[in-house]
C-alpha atoms as a PDB file:
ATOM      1  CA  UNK A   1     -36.271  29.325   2.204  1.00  0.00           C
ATOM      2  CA  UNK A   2     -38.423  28.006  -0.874  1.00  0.00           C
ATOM      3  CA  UNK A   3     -38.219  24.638   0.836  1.00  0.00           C
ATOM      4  CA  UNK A   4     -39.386  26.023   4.142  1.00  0.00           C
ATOM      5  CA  UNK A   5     -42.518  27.493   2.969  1.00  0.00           C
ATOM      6  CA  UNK A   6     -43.528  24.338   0.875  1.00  0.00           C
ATOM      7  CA  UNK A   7     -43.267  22.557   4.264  1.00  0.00           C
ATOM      8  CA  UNK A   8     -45.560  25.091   5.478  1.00  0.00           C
ATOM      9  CA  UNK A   9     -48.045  25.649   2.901  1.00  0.00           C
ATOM     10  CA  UNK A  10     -48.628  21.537   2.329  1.00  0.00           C
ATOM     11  CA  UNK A  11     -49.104  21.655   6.319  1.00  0.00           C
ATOM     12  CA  UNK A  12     -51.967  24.608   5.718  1.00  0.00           C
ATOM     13  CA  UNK A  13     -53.219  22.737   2.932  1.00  0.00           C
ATOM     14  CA  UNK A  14     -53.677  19.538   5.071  1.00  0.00           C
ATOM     15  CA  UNK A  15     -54.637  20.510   8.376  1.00  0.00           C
ATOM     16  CA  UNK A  16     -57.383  22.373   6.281  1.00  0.00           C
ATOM     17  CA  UNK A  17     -58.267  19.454   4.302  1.00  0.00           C
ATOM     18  CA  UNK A  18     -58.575  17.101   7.497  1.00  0.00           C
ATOM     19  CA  UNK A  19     -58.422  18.837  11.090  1.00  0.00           C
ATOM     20  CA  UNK A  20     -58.579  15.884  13.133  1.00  0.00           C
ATOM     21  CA  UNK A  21     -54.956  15.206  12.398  1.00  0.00           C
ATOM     22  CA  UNK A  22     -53.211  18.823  12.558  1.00  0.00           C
ATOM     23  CA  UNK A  23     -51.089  17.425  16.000  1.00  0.00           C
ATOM     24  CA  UNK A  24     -49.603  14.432  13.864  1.00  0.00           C
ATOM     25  CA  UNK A  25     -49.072  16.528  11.000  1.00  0.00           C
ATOM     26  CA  UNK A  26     -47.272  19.385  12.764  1.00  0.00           C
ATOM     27  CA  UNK A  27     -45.184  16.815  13.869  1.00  0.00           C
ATOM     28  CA  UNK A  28     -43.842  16.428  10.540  1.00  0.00           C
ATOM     29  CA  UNK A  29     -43.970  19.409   9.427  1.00  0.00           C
ATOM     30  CA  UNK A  30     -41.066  20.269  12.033  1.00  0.00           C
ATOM     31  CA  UNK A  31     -39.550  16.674  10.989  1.00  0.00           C
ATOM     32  CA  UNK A  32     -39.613  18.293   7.500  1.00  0.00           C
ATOM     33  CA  UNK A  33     -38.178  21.056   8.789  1.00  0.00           C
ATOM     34  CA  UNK A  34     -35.306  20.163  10.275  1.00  0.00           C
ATOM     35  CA  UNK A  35     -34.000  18.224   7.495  1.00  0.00           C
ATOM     36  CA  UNK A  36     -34.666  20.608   5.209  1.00  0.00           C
ATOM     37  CA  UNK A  37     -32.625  23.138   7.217  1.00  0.00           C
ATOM     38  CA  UNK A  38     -29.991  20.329   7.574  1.00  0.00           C
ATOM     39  CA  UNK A  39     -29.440  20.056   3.540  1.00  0.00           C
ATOM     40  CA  UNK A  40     -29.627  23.757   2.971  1.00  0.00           C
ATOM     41  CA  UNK A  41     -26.332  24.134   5.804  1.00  0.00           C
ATOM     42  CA  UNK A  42     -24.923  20.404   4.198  1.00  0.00           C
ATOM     43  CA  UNK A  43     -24.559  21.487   0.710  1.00  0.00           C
ATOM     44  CA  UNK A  44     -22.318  25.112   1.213  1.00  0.00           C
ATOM     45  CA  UNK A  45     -20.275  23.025   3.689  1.00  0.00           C
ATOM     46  CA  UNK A  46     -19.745  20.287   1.129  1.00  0.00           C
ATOM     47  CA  UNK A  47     -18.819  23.259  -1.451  1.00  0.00           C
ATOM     48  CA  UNK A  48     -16.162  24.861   0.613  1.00  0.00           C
ATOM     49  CA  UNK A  49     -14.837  21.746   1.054  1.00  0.00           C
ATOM     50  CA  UNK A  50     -14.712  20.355  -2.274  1.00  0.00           C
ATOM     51  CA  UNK A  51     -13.404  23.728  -3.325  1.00  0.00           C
ATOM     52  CA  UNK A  52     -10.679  23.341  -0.566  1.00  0.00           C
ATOM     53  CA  UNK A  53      -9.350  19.973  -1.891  1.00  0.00           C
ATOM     54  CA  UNK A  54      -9.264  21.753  -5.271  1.00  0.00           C
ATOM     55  CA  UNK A  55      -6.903  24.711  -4.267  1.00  0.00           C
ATOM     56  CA  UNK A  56      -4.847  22.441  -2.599  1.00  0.00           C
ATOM     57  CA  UNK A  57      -3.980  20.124  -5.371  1.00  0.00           C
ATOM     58  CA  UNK A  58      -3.379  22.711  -7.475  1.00  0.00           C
ATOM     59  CA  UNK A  59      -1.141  24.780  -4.576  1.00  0.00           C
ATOM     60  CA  UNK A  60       0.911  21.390  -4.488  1.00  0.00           C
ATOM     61  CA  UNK A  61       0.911  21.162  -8.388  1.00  0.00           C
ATOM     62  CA  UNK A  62       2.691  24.408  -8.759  1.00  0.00           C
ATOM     63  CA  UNK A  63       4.979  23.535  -6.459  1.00  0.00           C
ATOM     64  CA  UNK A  64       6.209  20.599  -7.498  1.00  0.00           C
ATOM     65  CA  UNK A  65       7.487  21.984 -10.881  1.00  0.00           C
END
């Protein structure tokens, strides 16, 4: 959420500063969005997964002995 609303403050910020280019900017600002959104889902995915492998390994570690 903190990375949303930089996206959207910096797009305030510039369309103020020059608004002759608030169409190209939105643009980006959606651009910005979307991968933003994209990391924040990435990294829990990547966690459960990681975490997982680790139960796993350590399932198959009791078991062997």
């Amino acid at each position: 959420m903190v990375g949303i609303g930089n996206v959207f403050s910096s797009l305030i910020h510039f369309v103020a500063r020059n608004p002759s280019l608030a169409k190209q900017l939105f643009g980006y600002a959606i651009l910005s969005f979307a991968l933003t959104e994209a990391i924040a889902s990435f990294a829990p995915m990547m966690a459960f997964l990681i975490s997982s492998i680790f139960r796993s390994k350590v399932e198959v570690s009791f078991k062997i002995k």
